[in-house]
N, C-alpha and C. Protein backbone atom coordinates (compact mmCIF):
# COMPACT_ATOMS: atom_id res chain seq x y z
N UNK A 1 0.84 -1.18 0.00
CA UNK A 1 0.00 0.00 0.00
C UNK A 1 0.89 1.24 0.00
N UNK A 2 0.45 2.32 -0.53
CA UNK A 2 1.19 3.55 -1.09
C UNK A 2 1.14 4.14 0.11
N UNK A 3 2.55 5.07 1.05
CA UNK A 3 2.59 5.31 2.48
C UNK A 3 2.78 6.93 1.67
N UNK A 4 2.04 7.82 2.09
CA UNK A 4 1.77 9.61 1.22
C UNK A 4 2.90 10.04 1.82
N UNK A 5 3.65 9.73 3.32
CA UNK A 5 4.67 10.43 3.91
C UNK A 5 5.97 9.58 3.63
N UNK A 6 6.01 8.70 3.04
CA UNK A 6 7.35 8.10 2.84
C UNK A 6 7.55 7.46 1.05
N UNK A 7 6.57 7.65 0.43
CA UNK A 7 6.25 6.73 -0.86
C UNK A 7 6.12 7.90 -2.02
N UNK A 8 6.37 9.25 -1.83
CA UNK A 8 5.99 10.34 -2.84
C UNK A 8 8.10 10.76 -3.01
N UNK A 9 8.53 10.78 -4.16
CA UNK A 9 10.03 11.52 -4.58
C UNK A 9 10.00 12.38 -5.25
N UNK A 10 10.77 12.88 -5.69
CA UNK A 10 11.20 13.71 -7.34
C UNK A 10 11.47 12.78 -7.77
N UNK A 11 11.88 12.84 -9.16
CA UNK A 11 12.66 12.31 -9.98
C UNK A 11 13.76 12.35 -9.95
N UNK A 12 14.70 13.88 -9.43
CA UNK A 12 15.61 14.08 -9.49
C UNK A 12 16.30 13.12 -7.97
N UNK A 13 15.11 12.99 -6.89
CA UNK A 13 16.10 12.23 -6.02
C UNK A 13 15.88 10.91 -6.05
N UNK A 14 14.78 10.60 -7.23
CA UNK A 14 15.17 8.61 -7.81
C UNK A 14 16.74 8.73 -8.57
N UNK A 15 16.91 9.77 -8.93
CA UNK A 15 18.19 9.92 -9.78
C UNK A 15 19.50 9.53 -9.25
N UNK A 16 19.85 10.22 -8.14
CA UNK A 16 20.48 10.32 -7.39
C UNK A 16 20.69 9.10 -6.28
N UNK A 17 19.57 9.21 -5.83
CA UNK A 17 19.52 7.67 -4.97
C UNK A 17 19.34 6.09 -5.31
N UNK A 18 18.85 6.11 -6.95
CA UNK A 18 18.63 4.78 -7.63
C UNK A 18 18.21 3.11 -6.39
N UNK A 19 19.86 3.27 -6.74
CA UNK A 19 20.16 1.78 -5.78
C UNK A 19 19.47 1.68 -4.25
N UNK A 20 19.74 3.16 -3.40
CA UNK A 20 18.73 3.04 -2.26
C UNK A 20 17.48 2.77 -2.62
N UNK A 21 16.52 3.50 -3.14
CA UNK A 21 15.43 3.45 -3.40
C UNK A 21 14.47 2.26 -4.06
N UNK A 22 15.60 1.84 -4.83
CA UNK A 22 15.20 0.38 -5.51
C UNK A 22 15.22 -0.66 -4.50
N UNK A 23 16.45 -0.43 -3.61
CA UNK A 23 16.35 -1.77 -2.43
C UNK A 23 15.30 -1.48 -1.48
N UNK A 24 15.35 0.17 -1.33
CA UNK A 24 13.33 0.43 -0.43
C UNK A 24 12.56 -0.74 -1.17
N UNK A 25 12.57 -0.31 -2.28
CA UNK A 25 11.11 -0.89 -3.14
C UNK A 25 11.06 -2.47 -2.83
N UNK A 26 12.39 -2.92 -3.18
CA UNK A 26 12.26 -4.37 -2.93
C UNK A 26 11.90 -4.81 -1.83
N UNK A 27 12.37 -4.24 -0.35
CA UNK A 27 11.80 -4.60 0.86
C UNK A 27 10.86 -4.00 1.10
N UNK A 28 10.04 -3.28 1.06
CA UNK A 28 8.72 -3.05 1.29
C UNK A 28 7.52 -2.96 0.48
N UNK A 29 7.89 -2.95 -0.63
CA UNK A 29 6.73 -3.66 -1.69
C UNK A 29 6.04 -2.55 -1.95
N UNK A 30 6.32 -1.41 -1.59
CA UNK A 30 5.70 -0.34 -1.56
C UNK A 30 5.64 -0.21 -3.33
N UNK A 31 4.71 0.73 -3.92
CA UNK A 31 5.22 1.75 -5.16
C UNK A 31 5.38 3.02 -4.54
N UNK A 32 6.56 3.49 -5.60
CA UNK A 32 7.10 4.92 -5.44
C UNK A 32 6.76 6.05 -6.53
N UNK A 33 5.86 6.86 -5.70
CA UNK A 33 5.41 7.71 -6.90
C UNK A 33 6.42 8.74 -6.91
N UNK A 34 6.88 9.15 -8.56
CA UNK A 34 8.29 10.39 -8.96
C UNK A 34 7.28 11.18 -9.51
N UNK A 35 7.61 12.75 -8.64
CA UNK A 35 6.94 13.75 -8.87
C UNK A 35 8.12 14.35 -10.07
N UNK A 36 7.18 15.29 -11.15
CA UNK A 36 8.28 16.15 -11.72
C UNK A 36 7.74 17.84 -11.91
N UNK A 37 8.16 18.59 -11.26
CA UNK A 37 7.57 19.80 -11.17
C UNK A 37 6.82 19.99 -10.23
N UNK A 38 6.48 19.16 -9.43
CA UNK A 38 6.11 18.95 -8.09
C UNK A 38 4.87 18.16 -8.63
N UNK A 39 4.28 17.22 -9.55
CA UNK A 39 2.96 16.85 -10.04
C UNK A 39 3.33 15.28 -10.25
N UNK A 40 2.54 14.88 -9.89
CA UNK A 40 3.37 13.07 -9.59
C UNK A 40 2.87 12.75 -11.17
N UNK A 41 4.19 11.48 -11.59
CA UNK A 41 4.05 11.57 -13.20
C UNK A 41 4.58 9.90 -13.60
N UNK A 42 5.22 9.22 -12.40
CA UNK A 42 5.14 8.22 -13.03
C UNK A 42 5.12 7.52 -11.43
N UNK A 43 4.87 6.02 -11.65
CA UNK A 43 5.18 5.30 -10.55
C UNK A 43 5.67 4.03 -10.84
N UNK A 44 6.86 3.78 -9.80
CA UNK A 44 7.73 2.42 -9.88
C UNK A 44 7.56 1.39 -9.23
N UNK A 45 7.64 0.38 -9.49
CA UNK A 45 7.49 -0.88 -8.22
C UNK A 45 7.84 -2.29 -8.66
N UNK A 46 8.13 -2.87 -7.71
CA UNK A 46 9.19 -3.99 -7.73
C UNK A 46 8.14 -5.11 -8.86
N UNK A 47 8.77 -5.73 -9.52
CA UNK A 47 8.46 -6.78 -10.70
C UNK A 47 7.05 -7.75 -9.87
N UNK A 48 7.62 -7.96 -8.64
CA UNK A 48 6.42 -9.05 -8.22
C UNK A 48 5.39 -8.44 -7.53
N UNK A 49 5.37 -7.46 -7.25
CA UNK A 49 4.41 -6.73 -6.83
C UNK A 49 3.68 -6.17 -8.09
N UNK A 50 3.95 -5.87 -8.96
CA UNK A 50 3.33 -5.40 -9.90
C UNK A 50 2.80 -6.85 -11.01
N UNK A 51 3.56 -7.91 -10.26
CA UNK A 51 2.74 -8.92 -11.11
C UNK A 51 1.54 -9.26 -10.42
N UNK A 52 1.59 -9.34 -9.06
CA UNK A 52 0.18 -9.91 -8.08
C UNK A 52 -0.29 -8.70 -8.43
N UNK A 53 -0.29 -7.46 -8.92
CA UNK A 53 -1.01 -6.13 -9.40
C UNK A 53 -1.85 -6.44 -10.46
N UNK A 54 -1.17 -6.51 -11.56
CA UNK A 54 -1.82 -7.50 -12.77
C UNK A 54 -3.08 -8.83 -12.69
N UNK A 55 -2.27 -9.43 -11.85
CA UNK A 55 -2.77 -10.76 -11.32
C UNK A 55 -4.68 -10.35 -10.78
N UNK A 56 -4.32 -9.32 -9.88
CA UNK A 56 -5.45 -8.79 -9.22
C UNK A 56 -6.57 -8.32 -10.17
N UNK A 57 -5.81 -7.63 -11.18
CA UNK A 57 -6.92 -7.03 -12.12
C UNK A 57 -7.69 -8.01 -13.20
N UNK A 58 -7.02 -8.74 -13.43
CA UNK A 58 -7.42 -9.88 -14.21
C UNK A 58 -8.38 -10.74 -13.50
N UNK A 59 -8.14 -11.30 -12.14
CA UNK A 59 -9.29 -11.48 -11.45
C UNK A 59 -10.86 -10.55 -11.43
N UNK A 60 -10.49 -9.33 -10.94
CA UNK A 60 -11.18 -8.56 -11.07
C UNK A 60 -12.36 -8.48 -12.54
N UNK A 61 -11.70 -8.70 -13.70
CA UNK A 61 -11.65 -8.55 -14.97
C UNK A 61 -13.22 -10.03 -15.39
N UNK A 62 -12.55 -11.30 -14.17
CA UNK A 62 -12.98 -12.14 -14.59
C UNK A 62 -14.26 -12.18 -13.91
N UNK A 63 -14.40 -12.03 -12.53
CA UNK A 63 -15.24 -12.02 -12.04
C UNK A 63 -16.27 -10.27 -12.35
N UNK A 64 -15.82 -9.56 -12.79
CA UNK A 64 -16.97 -8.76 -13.83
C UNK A 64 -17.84 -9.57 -14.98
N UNK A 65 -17.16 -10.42 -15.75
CA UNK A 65 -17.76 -11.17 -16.56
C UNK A 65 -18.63 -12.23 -15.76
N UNK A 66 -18.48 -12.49 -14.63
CA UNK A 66 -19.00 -13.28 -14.30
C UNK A 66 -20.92 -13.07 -14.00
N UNK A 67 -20.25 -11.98 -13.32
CA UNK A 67 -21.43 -10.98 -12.84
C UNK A 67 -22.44 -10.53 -13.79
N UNK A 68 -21.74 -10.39 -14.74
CA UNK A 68 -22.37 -10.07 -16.41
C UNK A 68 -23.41 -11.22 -16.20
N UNK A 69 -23.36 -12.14 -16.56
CA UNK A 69 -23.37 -13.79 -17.28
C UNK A 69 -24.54 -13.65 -16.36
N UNK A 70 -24.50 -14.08 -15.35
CA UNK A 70 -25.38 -14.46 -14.25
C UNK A 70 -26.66 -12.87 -14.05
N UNK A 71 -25.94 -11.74 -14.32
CA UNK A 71 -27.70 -10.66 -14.31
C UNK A 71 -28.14 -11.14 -15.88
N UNK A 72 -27.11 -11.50 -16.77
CA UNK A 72 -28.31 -11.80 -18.27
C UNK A 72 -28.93 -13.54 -18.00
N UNK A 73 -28.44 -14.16 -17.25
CA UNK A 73 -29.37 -15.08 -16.85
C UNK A 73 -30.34 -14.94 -16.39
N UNK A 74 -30.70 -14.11 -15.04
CA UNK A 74 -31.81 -13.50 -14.55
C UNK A 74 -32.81 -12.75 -15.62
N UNK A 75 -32.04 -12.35 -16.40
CA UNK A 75 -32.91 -11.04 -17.52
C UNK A 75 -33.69 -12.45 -18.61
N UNK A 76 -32.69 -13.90 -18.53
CA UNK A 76 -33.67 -14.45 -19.58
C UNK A 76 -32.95 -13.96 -20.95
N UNK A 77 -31.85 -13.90 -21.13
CA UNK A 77 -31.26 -13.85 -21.83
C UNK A 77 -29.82 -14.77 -22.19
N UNK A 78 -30.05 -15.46 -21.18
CA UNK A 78 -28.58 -16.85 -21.58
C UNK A 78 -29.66 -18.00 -22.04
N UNK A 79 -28.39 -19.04 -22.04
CA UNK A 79 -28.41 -20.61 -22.51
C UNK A 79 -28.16 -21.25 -21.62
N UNK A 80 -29.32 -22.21 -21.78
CA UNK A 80 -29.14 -23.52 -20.33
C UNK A 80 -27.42 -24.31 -21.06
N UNK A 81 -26.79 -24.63 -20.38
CA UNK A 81 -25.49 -25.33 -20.47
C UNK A 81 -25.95 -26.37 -21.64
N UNK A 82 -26.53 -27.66 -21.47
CA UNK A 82 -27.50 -28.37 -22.33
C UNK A 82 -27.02 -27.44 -24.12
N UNK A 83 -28.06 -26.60 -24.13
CA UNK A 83 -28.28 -25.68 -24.98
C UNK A 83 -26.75 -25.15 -25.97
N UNK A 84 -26.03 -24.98 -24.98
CA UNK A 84 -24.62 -24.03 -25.30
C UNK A 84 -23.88 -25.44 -25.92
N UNK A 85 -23.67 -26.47 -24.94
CA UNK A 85 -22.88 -27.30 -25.81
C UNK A 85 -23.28 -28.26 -26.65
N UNK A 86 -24.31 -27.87 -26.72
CA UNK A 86 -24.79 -29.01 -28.18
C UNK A 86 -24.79 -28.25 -29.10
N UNK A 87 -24.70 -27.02 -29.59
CA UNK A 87 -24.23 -26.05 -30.14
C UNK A 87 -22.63 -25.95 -30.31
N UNK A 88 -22.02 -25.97 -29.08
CA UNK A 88 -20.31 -26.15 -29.57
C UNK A 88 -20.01 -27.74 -29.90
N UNK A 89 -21.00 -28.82 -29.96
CA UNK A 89 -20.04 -29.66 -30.55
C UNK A 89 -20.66 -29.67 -31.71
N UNK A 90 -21.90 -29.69 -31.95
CA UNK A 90 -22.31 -29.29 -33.30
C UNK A 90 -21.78 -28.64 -34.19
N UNK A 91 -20.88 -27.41 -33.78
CA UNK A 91 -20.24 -26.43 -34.78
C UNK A 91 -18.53 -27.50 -35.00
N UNK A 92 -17.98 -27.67 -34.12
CA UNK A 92 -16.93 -28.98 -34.06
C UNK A 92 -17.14 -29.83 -35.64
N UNK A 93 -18.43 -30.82 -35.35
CA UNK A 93 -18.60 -31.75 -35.98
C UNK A 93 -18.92 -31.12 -37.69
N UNK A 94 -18.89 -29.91 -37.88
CA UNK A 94 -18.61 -29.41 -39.35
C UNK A 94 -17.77 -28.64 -39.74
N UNK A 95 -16.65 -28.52 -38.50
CA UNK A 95 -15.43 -27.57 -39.00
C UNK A 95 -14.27 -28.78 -39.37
């Protein structure tokens, strides 16, 4: 989680400090937001943290669809399972 009193830099002192700042990142998992002009403009963070980041949204991503699926079921607008795959092997059995 992003700490506002320890997790905000310049750029100019990611510059300068690189190697400290990168070994911050690695031990605390934090992201580091680099201000430039005083207006925050990019943010950094360690490879595996930003993969369980990814990871998260894609979940997220999936279970939206899910949610989808299941209110157009209610609406009476899906396919009983039955329905759906006798349809995908049907399309199978002429490709």
């Amino acid at each position: 989680m992003l700490d506002l009193t320890k997790d905000i830099r310049s750029l100019t002192e990611f510059k300068r400090n690189t190697t400290e700042l990168v070994d911050n990142l690695k031990r605390t998992k934090h992201p580091l937001v680099l201000t430039v002009n005083g207006k925050a403009e990019l943010v950094v963070q360690d490879a595996q943290s930003y993969q369980e980041l990814l990871e998260a949204a894609e979940l997220i991503e999936t279970l939206k669809g899910i949610k989808q699926g299941l209110k157009q079921m209610k609406e009476g607008r899906g396919k009983t399972a039955e329905s759906f795959f006798t349809e995908m092997f049907d399309g199978l059995d002429e490709a």
